[in-house]
C-alpha atoms as a PDB file:
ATOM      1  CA  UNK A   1      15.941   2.337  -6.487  1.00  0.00           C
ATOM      2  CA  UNK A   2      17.721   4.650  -9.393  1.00  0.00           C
ATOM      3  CA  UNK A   3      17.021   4.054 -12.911  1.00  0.00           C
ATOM      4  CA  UNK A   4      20.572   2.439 -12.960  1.00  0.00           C
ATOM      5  CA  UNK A   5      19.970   0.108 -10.539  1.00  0.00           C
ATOM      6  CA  UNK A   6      16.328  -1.496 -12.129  1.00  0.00           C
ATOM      7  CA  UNK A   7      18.825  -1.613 -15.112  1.00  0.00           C
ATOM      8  CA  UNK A   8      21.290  -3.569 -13.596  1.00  0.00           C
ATOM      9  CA  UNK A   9      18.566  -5.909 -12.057  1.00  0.00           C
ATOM     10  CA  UNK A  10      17.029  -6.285 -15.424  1.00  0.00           C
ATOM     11  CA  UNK A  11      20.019  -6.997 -17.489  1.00  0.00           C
ATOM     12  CA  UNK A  12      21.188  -9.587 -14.120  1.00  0.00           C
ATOM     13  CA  UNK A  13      17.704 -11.158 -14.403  1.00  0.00           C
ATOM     14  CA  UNK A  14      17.756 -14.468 -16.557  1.00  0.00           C
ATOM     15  CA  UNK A  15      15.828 -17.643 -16.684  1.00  0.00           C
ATOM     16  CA  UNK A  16      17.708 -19.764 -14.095  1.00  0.00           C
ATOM     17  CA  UNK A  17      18.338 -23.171 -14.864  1.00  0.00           C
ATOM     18  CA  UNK A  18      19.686 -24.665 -12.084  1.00  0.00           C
ATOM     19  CA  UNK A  19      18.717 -22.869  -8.315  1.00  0.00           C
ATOM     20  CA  UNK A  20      20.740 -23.603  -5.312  1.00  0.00           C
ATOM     21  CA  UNK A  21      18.242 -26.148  -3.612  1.00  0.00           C
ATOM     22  CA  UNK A  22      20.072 -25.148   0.254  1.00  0.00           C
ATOM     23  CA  UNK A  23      18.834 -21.271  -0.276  1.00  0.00           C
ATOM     24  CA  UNK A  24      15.331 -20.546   0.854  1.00  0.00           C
ATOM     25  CA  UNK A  25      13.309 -16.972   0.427  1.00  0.00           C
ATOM     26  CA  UNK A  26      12.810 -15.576   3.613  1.00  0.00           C
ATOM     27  CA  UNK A  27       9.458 -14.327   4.906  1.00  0.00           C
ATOM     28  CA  UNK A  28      10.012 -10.652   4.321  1.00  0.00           C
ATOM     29  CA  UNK A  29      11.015 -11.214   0.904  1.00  0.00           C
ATOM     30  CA  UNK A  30       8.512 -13.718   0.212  1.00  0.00           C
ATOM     31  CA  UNK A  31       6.125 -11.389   1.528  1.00  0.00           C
ATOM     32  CA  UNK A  32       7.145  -8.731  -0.735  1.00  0.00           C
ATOM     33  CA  UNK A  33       6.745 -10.781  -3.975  1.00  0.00           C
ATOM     34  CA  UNK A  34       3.705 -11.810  -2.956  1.00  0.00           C
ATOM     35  CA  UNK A  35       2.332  -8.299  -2.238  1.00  0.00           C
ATOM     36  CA  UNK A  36       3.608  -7.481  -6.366  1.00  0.00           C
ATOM     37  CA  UNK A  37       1.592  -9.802  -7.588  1.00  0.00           C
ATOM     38  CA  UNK A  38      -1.678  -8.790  -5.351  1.00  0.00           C
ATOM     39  CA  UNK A  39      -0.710  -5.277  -7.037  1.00  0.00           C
ATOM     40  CA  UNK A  40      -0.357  -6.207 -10.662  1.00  0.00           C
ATOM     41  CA  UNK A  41      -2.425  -4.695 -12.998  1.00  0.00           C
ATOM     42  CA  UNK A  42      -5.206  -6.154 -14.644  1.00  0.00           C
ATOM     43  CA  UNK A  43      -8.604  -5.331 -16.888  1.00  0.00           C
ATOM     44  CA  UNK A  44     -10.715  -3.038 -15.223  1.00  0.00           C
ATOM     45  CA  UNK A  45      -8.928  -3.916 -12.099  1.00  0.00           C
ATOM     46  CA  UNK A  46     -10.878  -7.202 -11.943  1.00  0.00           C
ATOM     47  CA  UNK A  47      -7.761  -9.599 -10.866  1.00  0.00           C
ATOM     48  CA  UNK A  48      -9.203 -13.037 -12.843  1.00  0.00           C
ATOM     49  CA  UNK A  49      -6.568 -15.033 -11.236  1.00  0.00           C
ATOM     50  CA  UNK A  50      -5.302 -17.057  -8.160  1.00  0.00           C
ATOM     51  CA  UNK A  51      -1.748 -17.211  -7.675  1.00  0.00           C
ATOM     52  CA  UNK A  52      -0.635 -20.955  -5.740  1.00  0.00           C
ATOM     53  CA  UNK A  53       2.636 -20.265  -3.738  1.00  0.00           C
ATOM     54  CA  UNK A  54       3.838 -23.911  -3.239  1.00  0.00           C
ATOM     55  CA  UNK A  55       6.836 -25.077  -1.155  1.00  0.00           C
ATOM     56  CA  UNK A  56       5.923 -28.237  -0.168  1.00  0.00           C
ATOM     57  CA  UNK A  57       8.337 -30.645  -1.780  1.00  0.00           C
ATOM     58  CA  UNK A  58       6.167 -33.281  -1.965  1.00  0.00           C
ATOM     59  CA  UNK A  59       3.820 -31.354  -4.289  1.00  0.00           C
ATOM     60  CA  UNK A  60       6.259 -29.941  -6.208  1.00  0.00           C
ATOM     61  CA  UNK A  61       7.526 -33.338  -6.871  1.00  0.00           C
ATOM     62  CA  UNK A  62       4.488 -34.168  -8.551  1.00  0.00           C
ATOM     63  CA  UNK A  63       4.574 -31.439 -10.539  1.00  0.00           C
ATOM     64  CA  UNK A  64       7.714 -31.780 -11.682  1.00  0.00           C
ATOM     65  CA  UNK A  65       6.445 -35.084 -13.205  1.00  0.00           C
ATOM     66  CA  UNK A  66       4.040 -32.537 -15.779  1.00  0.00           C
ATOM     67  CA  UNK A  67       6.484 -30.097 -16.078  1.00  0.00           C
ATOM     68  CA  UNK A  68       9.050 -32.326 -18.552  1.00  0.00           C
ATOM     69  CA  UNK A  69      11.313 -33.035 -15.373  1.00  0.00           C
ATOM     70  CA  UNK A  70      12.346 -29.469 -15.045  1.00  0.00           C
ATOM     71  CA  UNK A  71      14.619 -29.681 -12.345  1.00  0.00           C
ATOM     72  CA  UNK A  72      13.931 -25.590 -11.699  1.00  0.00           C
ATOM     73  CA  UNK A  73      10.745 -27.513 -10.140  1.00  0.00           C
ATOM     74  CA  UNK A  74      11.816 -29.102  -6.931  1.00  0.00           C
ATOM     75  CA  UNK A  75      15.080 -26.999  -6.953  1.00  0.00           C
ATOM     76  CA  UNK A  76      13.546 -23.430  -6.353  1.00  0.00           C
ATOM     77  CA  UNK A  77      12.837 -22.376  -3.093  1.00  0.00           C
ATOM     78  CA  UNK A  78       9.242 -21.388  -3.720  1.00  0.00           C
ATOM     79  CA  UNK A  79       7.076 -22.295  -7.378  1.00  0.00           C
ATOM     80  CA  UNK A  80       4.038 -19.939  -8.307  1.00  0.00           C
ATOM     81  CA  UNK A  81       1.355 -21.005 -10.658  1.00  0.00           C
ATOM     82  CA  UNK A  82      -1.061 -18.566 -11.998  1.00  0.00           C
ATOM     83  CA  UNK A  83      -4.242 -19.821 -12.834  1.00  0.00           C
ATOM     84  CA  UNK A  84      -6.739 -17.808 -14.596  1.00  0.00           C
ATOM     85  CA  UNK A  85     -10.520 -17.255 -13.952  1.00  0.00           C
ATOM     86  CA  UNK A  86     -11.645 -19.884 -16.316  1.00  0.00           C
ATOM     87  CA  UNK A  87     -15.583 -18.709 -17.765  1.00  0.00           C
ATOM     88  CA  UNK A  88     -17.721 -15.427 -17.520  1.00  0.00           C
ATOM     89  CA  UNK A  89     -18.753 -14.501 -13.222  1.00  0.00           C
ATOM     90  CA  UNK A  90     -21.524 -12.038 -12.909  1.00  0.00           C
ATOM     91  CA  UNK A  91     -20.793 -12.253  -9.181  1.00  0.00           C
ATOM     92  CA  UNK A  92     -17.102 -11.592  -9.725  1.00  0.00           C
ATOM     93  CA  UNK A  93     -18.560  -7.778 -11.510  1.00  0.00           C
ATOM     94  CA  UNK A  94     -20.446  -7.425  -8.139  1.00  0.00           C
ATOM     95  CA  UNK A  95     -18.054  -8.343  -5.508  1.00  0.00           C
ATOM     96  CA  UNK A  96     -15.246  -5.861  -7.123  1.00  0.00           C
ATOM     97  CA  UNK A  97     -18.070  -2.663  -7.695  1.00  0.00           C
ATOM     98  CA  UNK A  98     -18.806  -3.707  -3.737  1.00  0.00           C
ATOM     99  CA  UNK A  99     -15.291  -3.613  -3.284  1.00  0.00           C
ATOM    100  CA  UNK A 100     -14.578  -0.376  -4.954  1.00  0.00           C
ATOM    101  CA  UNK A 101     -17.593   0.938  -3.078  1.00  0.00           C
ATOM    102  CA  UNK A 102     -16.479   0.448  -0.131  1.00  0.00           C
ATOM    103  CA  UNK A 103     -12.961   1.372  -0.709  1.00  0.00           C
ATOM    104  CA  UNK A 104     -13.590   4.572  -2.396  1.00  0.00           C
ATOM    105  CA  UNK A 105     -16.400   5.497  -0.382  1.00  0.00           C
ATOM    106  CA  UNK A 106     -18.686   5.628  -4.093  1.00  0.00           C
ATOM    107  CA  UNK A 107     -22.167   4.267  -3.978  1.00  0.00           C
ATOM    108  CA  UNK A 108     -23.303   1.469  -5.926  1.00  0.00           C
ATOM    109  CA  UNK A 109     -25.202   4.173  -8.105  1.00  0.00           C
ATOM    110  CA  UNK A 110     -22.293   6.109  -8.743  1.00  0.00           C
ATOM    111  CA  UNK A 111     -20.379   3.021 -10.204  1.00  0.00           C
ATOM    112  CA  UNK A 112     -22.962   2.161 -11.820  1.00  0.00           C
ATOM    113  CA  UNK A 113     -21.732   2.922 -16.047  1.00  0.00           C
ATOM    114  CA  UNK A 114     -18.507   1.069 -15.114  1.00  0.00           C
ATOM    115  CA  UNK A 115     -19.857  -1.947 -13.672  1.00  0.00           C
ATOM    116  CA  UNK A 116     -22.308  -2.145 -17.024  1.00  0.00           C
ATOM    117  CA  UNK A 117     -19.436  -1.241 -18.929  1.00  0.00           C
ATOM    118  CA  UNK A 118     -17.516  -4.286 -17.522  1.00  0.00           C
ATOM    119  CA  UNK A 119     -20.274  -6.826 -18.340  1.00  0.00           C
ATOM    120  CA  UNK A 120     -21.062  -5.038 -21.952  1.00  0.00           C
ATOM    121  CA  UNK A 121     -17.274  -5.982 -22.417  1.00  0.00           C
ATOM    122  CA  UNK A 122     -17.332  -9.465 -20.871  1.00  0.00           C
ATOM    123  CA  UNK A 123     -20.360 -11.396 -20.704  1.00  0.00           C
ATOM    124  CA  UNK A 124     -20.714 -11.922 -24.360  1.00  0.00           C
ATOM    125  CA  UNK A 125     -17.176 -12.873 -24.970  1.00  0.00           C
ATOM    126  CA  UNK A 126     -17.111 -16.887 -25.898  1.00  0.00           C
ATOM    127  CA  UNK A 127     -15.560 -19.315 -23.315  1.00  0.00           C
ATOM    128  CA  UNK A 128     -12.505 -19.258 -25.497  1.00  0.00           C
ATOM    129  CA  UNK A 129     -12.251 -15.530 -25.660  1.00  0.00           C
ATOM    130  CA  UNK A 130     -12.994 -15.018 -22.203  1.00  0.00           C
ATOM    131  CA  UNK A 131     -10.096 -17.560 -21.214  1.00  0.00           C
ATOM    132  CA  UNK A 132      -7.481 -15.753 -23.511  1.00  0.00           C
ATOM    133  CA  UNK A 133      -8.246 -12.131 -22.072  1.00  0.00           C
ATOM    134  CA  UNK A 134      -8.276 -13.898 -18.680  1.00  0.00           C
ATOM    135  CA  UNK A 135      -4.828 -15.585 -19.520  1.00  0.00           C
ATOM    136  CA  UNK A 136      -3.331 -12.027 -20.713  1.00  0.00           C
ATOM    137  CA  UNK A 137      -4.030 -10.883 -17.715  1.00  0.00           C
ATOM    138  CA  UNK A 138      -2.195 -13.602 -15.839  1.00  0.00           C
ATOM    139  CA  UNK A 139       0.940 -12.739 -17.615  1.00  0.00           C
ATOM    140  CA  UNK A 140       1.014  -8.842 -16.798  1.00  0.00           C
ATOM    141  CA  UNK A 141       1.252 -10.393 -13.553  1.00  0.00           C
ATOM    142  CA  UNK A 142       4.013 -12.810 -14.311  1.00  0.00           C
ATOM    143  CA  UNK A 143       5.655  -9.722 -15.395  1.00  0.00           C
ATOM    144  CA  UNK A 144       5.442  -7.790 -12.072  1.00  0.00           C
ATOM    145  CA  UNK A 145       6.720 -10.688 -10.369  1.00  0.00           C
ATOM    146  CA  UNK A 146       9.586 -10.839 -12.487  1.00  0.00           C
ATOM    147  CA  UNK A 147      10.731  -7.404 -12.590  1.00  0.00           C
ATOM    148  CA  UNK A 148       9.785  -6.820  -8.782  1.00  0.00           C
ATOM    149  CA  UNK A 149      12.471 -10.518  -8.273  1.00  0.00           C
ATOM    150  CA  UNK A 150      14.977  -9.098 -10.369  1.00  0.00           C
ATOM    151  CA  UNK A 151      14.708  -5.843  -8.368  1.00  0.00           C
ATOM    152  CA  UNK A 152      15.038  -7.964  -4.948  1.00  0.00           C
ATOM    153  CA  UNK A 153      18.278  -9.806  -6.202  1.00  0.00           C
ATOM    154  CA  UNK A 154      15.518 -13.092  -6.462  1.00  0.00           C
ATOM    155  CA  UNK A 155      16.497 -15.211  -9.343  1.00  0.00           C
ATOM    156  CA  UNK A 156      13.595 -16.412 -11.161  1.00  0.00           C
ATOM    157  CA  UNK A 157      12.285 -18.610 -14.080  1.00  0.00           C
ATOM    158  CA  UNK A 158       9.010 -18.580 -15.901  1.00  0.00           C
ATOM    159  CA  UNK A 159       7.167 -21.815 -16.984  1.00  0.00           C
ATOM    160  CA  UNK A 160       5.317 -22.852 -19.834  1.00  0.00           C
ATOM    161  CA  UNK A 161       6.793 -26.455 -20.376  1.00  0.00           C
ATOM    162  CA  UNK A 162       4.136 -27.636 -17.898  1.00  0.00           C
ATOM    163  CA  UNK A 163       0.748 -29.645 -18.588  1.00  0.00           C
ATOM    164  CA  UNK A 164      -1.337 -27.233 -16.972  1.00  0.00           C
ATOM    165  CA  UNK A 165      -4.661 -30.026 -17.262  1.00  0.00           C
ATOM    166  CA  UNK A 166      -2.271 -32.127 -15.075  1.00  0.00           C
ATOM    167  CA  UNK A 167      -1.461 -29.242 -12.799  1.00  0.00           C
ATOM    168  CA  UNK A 168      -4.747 -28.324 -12.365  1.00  0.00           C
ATOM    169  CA  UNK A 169      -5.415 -32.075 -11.267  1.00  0.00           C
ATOM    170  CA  UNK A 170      -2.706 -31.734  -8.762  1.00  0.00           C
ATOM    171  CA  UNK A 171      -3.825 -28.579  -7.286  1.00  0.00           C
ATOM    172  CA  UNK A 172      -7.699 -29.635  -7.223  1.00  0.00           C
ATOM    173  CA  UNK A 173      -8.433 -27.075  -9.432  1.00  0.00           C
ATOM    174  CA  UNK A 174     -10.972 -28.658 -11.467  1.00  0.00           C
ATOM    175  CA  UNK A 175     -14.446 -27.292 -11.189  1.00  0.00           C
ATOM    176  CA  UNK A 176     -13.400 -24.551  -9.044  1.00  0.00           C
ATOM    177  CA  UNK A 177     -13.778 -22.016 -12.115  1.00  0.00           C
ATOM    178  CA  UNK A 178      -9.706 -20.977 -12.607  1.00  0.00           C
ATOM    179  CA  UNK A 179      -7.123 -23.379 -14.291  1.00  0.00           C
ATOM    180  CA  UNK A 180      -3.406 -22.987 -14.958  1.00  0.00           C
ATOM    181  CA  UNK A 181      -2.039 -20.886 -17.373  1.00  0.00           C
ATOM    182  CA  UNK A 182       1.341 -20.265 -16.611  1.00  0.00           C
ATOM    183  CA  UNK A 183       4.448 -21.121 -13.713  1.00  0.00           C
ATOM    184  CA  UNK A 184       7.318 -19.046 -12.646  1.00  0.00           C
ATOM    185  CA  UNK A 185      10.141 -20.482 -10.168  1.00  0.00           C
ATOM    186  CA  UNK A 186      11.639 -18.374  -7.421  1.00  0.00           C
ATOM    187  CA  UNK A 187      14.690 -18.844  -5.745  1.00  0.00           C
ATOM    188  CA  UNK A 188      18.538 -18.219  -6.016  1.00  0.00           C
ATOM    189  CA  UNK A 189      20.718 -19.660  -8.742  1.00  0.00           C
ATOM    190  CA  UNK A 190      23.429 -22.124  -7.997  1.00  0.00           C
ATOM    191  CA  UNK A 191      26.878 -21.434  -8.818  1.00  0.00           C
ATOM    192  CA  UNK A 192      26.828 -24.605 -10.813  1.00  0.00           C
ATOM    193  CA  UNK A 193      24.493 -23.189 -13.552  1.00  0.00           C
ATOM    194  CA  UNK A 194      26.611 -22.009 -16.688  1.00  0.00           C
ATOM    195  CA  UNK A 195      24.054 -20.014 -18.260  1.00  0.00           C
ATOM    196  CA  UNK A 196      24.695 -17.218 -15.099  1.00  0.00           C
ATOM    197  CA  UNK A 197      27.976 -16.837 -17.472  1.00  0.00           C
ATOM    198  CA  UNK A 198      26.288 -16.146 -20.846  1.00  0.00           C
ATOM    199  CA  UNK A 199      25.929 -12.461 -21.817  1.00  0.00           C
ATOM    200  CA  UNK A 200      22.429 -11.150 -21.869  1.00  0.00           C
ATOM    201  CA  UNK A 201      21.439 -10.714 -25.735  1.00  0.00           C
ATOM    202  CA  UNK A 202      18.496  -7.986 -26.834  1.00  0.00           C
ATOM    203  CA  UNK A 203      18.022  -6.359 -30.132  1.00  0.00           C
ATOM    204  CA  UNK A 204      19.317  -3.095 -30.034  1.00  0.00           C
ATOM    205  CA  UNK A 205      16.632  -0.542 -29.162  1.00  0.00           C
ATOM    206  CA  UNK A 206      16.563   0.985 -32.550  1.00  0.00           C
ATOM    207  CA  UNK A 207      15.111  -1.962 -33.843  1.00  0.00           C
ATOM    208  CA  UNK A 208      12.507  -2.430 -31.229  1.00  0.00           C
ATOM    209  CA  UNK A 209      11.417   1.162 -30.104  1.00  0.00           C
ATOM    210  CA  UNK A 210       9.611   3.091 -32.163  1.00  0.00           C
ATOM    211  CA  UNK A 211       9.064   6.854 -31.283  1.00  0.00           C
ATOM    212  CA  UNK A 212       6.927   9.765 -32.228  1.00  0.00           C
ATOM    213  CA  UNK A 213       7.834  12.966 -31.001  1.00  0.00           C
END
């Protein structure tokens, strides 16, 4: 892809309102979203999230009923909620230096600083701190799976008008040490929406970018 094309994706990209409910992802492409967001980025690589890929209309349904009636809900071809790792895991520090260990071919001695570095940075956080860096990280991946849609020709629409205490109900989340934090609906947008028609509106850059040379 050119720099002119991601443009072009990126100023086509919008917040669908209505999605064509007769137009399903297929597998490759599903596959290929879902392979963004097990590349996002996160803090110290440690991934605090689970992303739920839901089709089943049934479900979704359900959720629709927490999510203000959206109808992006049962209309999208596939919904993904991210839920974030909810409180401080030692084991979670262990299994990724393992991980990295084994990857990398490092010893455990060798990656040793970082994984006390990780925990120095982590384990005395509060709940409520821990959630909201474990939330931020949720939403650099909302942002890959945005960009990577747009880049796809994938229409797409984030979530937050959802009740993510009843989500997490739903998805039998509770106790299981993630809960929601955020939704984003994939699909392709029906010819019916009028908002496909509205011209995209930024700030120019000059008011937004600031540069030091």
């Amino acid at each position: 892809m050119t720099s002119k094309e991601l443009t072009q994706s990126l100023k086509w990209r919008y917040a669908v309102k209505q999605f064509d409910n007769t137009k399903v992802l297929d597998k490759p492409t599903l596959d290929t979203l879902i392979s963004s967001l097990q590349l996002s980025p996160s803090s110290f690589g440690l991934q605090p999230w689970k992303f739920i890929i839901i089709s089943k209309q049934d479900l979704l349904a359900q959720l629709k009923s927490h999510s203000w009636d959206q109808p992006q809900i049962t209309d999208c071809s596939h919904l993904v909620v991210f839920a974030s790792q909810s409180e401080f895991d030692k084991q979670a520090i262990e299994d990724w230096v393992k991980t990295l260990s084994q990857e990398r071919s490092k010893t455990l001695e060798e990656l040793q600083f970082y994984k006390d570095m990780m925990h120095g940075f982590l384990e005395h956080k509060s709940p409520a701190d821990f959630l909201s860096w474990s939330q931020h990280q949720a939403y650099l991946a909302l942002g890959v799976l945005l960009t990577s849609a747009a880049a796809l020709g994938v229409d797409s629409c984030p979530l937050e008008g959802i009740d993510p205490k009843a989500y997490d109900d739903v998805l039998g989340l509770k106790n299981s040490g993630f809960q929601t934090t955020v939704a984003c609906a994939l699909g392709y947008r029906s010819e019916q929406d009028p908002y496909q028609q509205e011209p995209k509106v930024r700030y120019h850059q000059d008011k937004l970018i600031i540069h030091h040379h």
